[in-house]
Protein backbone atom coordinates (compact mmCIF):
# COMPACT_ATOMS: atom_id res chain seq x y z
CA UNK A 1 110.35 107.55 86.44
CA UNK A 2 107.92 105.26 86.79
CA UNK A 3 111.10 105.90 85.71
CA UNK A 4 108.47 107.73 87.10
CA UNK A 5 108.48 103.27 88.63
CA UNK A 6 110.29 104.15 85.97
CA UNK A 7 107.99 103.14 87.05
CA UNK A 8 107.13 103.47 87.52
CA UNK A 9 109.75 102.74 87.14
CA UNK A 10 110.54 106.55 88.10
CA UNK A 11 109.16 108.51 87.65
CA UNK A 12 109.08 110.58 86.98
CA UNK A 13 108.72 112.68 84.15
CA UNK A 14 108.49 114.84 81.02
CA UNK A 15 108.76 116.47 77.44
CA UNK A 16 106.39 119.65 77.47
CA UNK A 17 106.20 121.44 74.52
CA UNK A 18 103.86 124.43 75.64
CA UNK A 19 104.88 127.70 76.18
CA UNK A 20 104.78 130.11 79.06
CA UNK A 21 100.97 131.05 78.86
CA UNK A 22 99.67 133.60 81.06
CA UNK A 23 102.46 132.73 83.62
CA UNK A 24 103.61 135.85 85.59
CA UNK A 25 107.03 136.95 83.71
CA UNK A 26 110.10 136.60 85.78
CA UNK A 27 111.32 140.65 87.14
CA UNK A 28 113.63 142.46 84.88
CA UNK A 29 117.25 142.41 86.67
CA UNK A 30 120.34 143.52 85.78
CA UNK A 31 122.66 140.53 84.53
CA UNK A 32 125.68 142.88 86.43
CA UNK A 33 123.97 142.96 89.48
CA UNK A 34 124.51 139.80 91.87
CA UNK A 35 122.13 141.46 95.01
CA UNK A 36 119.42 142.76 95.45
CA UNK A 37 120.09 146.93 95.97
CA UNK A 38 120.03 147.79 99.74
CA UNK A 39 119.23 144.36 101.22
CA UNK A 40 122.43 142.17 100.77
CA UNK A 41 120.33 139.52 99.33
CA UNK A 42 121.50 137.25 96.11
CA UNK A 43 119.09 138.50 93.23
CA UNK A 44 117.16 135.36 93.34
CA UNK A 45 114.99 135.63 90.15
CA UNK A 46 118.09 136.53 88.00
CA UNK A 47 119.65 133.64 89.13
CA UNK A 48 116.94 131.28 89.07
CA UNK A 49 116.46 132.31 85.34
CA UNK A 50 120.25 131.26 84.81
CA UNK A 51 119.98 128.22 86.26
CA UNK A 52 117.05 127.32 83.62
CA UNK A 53 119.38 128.25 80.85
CA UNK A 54 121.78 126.28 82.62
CA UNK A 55 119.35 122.84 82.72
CA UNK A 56 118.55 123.10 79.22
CA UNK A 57 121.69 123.48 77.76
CA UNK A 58 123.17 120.59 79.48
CA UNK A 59 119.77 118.76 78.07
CA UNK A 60 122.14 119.46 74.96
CA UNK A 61 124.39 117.03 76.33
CA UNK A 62 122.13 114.41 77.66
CA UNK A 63 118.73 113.56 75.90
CA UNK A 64 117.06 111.98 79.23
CA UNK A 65 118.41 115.17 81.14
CA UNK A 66 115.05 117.71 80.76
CA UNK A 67 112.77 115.66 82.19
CA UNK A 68 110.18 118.40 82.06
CA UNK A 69 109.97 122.32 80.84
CA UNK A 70 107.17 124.86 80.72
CA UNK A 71 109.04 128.08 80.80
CA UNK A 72 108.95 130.76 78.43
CA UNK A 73 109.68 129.13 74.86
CA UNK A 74 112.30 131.87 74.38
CA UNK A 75 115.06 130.19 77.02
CA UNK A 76 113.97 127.18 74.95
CA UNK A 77 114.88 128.77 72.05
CA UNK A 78 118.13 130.42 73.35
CA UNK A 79 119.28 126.91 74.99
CA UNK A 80 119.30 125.16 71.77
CA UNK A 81 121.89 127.52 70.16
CA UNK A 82 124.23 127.54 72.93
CA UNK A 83 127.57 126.22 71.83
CA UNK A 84 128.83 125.88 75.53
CA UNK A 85 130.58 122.35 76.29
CA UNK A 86 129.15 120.14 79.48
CA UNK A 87 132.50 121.39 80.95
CA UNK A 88 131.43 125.12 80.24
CA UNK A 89 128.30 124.45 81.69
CA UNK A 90 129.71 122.62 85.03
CA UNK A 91 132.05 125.86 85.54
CA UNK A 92 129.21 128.00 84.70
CA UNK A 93 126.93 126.13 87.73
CA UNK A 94 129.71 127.22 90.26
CA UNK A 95 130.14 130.25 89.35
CA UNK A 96 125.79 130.87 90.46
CA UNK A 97 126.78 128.35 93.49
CA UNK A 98 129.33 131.35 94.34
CA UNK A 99 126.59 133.41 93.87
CA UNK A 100 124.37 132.10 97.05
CA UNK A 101 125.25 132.37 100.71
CA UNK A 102 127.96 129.41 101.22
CA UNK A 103 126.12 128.14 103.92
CA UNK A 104 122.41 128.40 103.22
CA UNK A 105 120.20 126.58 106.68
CA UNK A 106 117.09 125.24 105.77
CA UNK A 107 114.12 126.89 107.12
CA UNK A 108 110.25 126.61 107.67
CA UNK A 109 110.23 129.95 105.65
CA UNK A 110 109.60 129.82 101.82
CA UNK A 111 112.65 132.20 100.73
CA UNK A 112 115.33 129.77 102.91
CA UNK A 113 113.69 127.06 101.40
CA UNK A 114 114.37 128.24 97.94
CA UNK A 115 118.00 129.29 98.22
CA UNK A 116 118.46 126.23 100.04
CA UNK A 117 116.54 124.44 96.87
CA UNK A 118 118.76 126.60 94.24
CA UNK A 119 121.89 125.72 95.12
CA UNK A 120 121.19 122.04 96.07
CA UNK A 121 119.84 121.30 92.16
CA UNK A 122 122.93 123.38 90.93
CA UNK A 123 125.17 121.43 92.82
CA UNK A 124 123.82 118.35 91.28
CA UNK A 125 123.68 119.98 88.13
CA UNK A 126 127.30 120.59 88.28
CA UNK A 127 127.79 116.92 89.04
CA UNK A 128 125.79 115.56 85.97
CA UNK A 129 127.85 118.23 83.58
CA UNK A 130 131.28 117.29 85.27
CA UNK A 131 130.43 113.58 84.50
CA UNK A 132 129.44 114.06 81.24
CA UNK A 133 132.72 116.01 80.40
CA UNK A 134 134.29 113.26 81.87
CA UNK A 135 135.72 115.19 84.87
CA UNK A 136 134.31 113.10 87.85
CA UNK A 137 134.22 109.26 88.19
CA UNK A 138 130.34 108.42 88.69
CA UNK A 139 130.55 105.89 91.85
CA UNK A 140 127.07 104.86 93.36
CA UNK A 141 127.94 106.88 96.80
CA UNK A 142 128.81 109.88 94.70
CA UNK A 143 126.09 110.05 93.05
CA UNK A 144 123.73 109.18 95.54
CA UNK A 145 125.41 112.39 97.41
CA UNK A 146 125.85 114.62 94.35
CA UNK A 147 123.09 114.54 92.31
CA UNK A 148 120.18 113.26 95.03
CA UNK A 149 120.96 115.11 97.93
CA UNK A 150 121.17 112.40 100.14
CA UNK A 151 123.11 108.80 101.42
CA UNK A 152 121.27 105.80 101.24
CA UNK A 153 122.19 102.88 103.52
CA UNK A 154 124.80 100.70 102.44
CA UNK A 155 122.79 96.61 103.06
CA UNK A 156 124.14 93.85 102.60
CA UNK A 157 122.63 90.85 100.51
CA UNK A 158 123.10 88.48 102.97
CA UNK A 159 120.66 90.61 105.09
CA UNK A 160 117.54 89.52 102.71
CA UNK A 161 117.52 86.11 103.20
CA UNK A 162 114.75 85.67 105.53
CA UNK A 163 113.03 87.47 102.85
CA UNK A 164 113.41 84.99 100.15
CA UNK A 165 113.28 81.87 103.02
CA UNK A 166 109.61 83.22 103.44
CA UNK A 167 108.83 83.49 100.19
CA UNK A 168 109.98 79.90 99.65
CA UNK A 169 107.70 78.75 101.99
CA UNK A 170 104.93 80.69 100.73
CA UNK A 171 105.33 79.50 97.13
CA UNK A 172 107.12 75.50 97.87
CA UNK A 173 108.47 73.83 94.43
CA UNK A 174 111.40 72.57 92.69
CA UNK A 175 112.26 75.26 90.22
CA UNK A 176 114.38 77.99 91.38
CA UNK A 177 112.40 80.75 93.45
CA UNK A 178 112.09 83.12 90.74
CA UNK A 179 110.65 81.37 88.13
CA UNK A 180 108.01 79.77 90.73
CA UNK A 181 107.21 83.83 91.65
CA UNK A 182 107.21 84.35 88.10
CA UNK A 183 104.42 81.15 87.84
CA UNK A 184 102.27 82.08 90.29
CA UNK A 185 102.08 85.65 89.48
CA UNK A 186 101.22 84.91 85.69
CA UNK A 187 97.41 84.07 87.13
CA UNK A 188 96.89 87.96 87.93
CA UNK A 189 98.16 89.58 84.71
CA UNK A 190 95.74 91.61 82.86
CA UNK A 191 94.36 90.71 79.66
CA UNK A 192 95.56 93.10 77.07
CA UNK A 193 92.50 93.77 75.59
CA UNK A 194 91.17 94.71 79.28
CA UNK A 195 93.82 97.05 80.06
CA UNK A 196 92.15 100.27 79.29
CA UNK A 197 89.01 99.43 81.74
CA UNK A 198 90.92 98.46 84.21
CA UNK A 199 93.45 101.04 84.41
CA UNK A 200 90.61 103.52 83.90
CA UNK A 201 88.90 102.18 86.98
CA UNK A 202 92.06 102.80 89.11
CA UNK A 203 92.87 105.70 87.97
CA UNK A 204 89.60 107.42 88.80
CA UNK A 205 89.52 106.11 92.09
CA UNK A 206 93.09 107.36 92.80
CA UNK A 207 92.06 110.86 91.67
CA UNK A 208 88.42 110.38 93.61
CA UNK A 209 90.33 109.72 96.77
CA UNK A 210 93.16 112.26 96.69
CA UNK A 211 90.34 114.82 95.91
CA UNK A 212 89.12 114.67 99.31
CA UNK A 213 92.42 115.99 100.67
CA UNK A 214 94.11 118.19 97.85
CA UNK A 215 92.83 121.12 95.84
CA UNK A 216 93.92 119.38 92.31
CA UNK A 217 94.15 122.56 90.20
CA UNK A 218 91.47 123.80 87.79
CA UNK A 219 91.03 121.70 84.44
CA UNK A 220 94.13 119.36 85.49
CA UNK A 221 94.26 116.22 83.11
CA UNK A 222 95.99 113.60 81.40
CA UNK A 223 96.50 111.46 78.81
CA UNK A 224 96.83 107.63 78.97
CA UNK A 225 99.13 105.55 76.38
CA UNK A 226 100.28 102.23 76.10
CA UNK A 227 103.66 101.67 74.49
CA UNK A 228 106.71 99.04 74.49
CA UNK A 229 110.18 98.99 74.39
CA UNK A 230 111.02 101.42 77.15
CA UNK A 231 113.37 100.55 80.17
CA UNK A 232 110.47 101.49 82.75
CA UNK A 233 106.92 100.45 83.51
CA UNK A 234 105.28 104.07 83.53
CA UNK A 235 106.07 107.29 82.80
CA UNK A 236 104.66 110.61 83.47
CA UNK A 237 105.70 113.43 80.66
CA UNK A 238 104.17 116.33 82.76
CA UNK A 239 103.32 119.07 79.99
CA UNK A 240 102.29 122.28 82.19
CA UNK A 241 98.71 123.91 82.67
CA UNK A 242 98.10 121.04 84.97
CA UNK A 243 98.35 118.15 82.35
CA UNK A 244 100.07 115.07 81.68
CA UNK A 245 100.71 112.51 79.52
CA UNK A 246 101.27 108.92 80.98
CA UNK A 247 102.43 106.04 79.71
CA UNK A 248 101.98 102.12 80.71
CA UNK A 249 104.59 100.15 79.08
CA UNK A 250 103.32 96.72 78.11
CA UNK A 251 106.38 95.15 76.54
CA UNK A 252 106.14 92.41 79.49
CA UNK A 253 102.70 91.16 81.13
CA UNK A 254 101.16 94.29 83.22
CA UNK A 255 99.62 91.96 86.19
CA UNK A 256 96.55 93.42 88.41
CA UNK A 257 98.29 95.32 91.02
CA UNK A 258 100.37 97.55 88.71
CA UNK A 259 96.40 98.97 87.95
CA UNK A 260 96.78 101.12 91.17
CA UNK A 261 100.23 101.27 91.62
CA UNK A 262 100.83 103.40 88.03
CA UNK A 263 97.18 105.34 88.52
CA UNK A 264 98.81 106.76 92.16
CA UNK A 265 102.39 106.92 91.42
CA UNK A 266 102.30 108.38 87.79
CA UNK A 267 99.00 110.45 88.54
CA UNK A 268 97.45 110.86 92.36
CA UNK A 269 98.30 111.54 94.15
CA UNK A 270 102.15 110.97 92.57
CA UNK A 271 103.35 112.57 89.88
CA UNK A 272 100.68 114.46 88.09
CA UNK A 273 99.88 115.90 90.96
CA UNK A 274 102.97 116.76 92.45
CA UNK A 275 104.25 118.90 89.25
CA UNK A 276 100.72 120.33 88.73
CA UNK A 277 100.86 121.42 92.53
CA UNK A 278 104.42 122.92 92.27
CA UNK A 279 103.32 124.79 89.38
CA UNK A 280 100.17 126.46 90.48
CA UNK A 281 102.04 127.21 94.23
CA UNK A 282 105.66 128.28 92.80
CA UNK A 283 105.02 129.41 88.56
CA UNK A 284 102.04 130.61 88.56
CA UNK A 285 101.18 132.05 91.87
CA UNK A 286 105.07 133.21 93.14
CA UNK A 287 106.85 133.88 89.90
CA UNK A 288 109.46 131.27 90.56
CA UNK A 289 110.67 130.46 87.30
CA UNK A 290 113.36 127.59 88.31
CA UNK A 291 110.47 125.15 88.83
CA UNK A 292 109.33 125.54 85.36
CA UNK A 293 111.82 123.04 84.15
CA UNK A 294 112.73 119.30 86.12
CA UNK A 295 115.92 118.28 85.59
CA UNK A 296 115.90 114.42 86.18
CA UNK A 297 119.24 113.66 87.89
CA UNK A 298 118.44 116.06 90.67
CA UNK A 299 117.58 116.16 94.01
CA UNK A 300 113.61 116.71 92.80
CA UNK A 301 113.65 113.21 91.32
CA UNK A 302 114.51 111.74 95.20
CA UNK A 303 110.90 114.11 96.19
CA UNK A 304 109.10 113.28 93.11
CA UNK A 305 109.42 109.37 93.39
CA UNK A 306 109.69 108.82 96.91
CA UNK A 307 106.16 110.55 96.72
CA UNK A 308 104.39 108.93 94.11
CA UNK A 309 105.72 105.54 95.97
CA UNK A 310 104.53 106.44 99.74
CA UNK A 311 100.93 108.64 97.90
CA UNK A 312 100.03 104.64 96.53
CA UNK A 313 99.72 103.73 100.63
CA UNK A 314 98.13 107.13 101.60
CA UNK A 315 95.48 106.58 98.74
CA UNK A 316 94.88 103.23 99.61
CA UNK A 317 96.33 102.66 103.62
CA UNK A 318 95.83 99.08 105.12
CA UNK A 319 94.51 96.75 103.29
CA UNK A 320 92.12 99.26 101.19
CA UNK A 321 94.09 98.85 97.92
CA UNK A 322 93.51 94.98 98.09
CA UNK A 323 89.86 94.88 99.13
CA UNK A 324 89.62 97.45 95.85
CA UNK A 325 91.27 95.32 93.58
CA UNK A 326 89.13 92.24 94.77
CA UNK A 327 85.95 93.98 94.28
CA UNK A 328 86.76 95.84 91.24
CA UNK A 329 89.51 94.98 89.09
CA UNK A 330 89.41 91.54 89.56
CA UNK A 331 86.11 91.56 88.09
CA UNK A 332 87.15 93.91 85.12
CA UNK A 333 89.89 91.88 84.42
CA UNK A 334 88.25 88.95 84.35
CA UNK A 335 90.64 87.19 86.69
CA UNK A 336 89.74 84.93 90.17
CA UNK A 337 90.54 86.38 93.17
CA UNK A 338 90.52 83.41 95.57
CA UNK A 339 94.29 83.67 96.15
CA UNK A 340 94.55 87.46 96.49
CA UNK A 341 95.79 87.57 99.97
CA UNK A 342 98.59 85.64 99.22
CA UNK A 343 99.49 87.52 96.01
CA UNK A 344 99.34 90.71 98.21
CA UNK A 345 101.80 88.70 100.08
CA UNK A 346 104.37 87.76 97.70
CA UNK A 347 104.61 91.84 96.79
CA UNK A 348 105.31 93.04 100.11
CA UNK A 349 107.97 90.90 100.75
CA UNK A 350 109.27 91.78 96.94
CA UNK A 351 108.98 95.48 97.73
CA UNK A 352 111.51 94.56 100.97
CA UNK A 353 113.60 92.96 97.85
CA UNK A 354 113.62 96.44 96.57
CA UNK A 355 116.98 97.65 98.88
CA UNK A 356 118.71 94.80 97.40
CA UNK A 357 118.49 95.72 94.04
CA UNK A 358 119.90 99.20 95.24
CA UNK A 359 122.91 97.15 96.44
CA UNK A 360 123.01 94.92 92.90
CA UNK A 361 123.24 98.51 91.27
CA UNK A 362 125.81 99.82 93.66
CA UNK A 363 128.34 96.88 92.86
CA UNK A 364 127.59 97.12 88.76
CA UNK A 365 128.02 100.96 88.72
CA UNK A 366 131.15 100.44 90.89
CA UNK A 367 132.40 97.67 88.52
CA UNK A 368 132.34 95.20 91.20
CA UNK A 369 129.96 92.97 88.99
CA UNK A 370 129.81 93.05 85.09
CA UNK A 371 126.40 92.89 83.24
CA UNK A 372 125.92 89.08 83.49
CA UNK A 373 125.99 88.76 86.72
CA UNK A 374 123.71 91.83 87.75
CA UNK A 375 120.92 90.32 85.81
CA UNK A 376 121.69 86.97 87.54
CA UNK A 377 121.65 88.90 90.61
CA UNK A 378 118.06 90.67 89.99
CA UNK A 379 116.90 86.97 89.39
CA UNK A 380 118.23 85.65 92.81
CA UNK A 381 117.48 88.86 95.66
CA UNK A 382 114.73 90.73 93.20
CA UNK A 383 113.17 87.31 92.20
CA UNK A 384 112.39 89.13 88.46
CA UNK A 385 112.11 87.05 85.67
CA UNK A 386 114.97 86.38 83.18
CA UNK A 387 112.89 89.28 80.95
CA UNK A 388 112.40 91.72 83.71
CA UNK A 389 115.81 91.23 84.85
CA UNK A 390 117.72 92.14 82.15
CA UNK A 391 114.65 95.33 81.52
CA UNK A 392 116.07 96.14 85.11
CA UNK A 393 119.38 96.22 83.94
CA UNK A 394 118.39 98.37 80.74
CA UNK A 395 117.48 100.84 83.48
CA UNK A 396 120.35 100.79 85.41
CA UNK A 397 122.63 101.34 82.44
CA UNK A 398 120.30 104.75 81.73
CA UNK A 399 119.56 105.90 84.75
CA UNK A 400 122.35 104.21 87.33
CA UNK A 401 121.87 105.50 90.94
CA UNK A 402 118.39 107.16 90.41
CA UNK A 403 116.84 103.37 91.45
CA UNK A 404 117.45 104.82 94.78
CA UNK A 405 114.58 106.93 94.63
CA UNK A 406 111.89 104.96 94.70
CA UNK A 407 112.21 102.75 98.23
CA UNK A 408 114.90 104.82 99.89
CA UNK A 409 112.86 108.28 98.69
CA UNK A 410 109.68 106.53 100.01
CA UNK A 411 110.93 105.59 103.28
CA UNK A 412 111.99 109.56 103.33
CA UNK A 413 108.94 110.94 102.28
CA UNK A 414 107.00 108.49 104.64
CA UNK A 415 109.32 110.00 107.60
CA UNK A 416 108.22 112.99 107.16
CA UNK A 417 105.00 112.86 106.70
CA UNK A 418 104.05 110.64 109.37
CA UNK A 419 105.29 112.72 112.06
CA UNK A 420 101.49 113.24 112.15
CA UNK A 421 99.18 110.68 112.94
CA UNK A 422 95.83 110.84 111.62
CA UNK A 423 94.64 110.73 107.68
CA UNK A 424 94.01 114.18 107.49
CA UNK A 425 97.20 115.74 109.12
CA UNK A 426 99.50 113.48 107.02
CA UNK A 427 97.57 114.20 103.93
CA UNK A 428 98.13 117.99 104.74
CA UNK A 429 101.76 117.40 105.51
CA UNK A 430 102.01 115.65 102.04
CA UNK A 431 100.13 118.07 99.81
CA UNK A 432 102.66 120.71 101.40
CA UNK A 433 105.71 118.75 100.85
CA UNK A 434 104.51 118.42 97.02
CA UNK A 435 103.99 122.26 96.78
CA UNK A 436 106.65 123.52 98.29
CA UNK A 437 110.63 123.95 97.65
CA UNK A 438 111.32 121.37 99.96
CA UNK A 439 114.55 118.31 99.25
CA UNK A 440 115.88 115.85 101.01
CA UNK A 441 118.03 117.62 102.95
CA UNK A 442 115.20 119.71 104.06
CA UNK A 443 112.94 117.42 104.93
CA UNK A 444 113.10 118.20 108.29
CA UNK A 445 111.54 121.79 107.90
């Protein structure tokens, strides 16, 4: 979300509004015909092209729900007219669940892994239409389950008070901890009128160093915007042929270390990347039509952000991403960076913060906890100002159990990518988990 961080909040994250181009056209198939003649096979392509129908029709339903599409303009087209209810749609969805082998093992192989991928996304896009015909109660576990393919653990808040105890030592004072986080972290924003060099400068060297390990397709690019008013911090609207447009909200103060964190997460190797990689390896070079449109409350989203989250420490492991910030956007910012180390500080134990804000969510969306107090509660465990509180909040309320993506989808990613040990290995483990079919439930393949 960024939604993308959404950022990055995530992240997402997309409106295209290209056609198919010289894409390879999805076979012909007979509508009738639910295998493939002679093998005993489910007549993948058919259904995969039903299934896109299927995501933008329910986008019908739900403006935030097509995150991206590059397809052929003519299912575009065709979606728009449909008259079909979100309850139409949700019966529709299990009727091409029926359609797949009811128990589909994930494999190494690329076919498993996209029957495996087909009927996980319809499954959550079932979900989303049932809830939206108000046929299913949306609980936190649910949809963690349903529409995200996964079951994050259940912390309690208790559990993060070490956390906060260090961060009270770190920054001593009067006022309550989270305005005297908010106080010392108002020395590193970033002038406005410095934005653009700065977040040029990062962005470049987050494409420079994910170029040494992934083949970024031919003419891939983007296109950077500020804006305000949006419930994220970035977003990435990925528009096919291998460009994007991003956008850095800066509603609230954007403060030095977002500079990397949005160029990796919303571009490289995170976002940008990851949908320009999927559509070279699975559009344009397989055929594979389904991946052609990015339905965001799916199982993708847990893969896209938990990648753009973990690619910010593989672009920049260690300490890398400080000593670059010291030497150059400090400088281009204009700001003093005698106190960086302990700024770097303060952020790692807030990113630890990050699991209790899943928690805060779980009890609002569960109505444990009514709007009020979940901002209160972002102030107290997420140590966010009263303004980026109640932004966090905004998010919640539009995007509810997706802020689940972006630590618990990281730690995920980073589990399964580190089963190798040096730079290059995990960086080839990566680049294949952002071209291929792969979800959280097949993570392990």
């Amino acid at each position: 979300m960024t939604i993308r961080n959404l950022a990055c909040f995530i992240s997402i994250t997309f409106l295209a509004l290209v056609g198919c181009g010289d894409r390879p056209a999805a076979p012909a198939a007979d509508d009738a015909a639910l295998e493939t003649e002679g093998q005993g096979q489910p007549d993948m392509d058919r259904l995969a092209r039903d299934y896109v129908k299927l995501v933008l029709e329910l986008g019908n339903h739900d403006d935030s729900y097509v995150d991206a599409y590059y397809g052929p303009e003519a299912l575009r087209t065709e979606a728009k007219s449909s008259e079909d209810s979100a309850a139409d749609l949700a019966a529709r969805a299990a009727d091409l669940v029926s359609q797949l082998p009811e128990n589909i093992e994930p494999a190494a192989d690329m076919e498993s892994l996209r029957q495996h991928y087909l009927k996980t996304q319809l499954r959550a896009l079932r979900a989303h239409a049932e809830t939206l015909a108000g046929a299913r109660e949306s609980t936190f576990e649910s949809d963690a389950q349903l529409l995200y393919d996964t079951r994050p653990p259940k912390r309690e808040l208790a559990e993060f008070e070490p956390v906060l105890a260090e961060l009270d030592q770190l920054l001593p004072g009067e006022e309550p901890l989270h305005q005297r986080v908010k106080s010392f972290k108002a020395q590193f924003e970033i002038p406005a009128e410095k934005l653009p060099a700065v977040f040029d400068a990062a962005i470049d060297a987050c494409r420079e160093r994910t170029k040494q390990y992934v083949d970024l397709p031919a003419k891939e690019d983007f296109e950077l915007e500020y804006v305000t008013d949006k419930p994220w911090s970035g977003y990435n609207w990925y528009q096919g042929d291998a460009h994007s447009l991003i956008q850095v909200n800066t509603e609230l103060p954007v403060m030095i270390d977002r500079a990397i964190d949005l160029g990796c997460h919303e571009g490289y190797p995170g976002h940008h990347t990851y949908n320009a990689l999927l559509e070279q390896s699975l559009v344009k070079d397989r055929g594979w039509i389904e991946y052609s449109v990015y339905p965001l409350f799916s199982p993708q989203s847990l893969i896209a952000e938990g990648s753009a989250n973990y690619g910010i420490e593989l672009a920049f492991p260690g300490k890398e991403k400080l000593e670059f910030e010291k030497s150059v956007l400090y400088p281009l910012a204009g700001l003093d960076p005698a106190d960086a180390e302990r700024y770097d500080r303060v952020l790692e134990l807030q990113e630890q913060l990050g699991f209790a804000e899943n928690e805060i969510a779980r009890q609002y969306i569960d109505g444990e906890i009514d709007g009020e107090k979940v901002v209160e509660l972002f102030q107290t465990y997420g140590l966010r100002s009263p303004e980026r509180a109640a932004q966090r909040k905004r998010f919640v309320d539009t995007y509810g159990a997706y802020v689940i993506n972006y630590n618990w989808g990281k730690q995920l990613v980073a589990n399964y990518v580190e089963q190798a040990t040096s730079p290059e290995e995990r960086w080839q483990r990566f680049s294949t988990l952002l071209s291929s079919p792969r979800l959280p439930s097949s993570l392990d393949w």
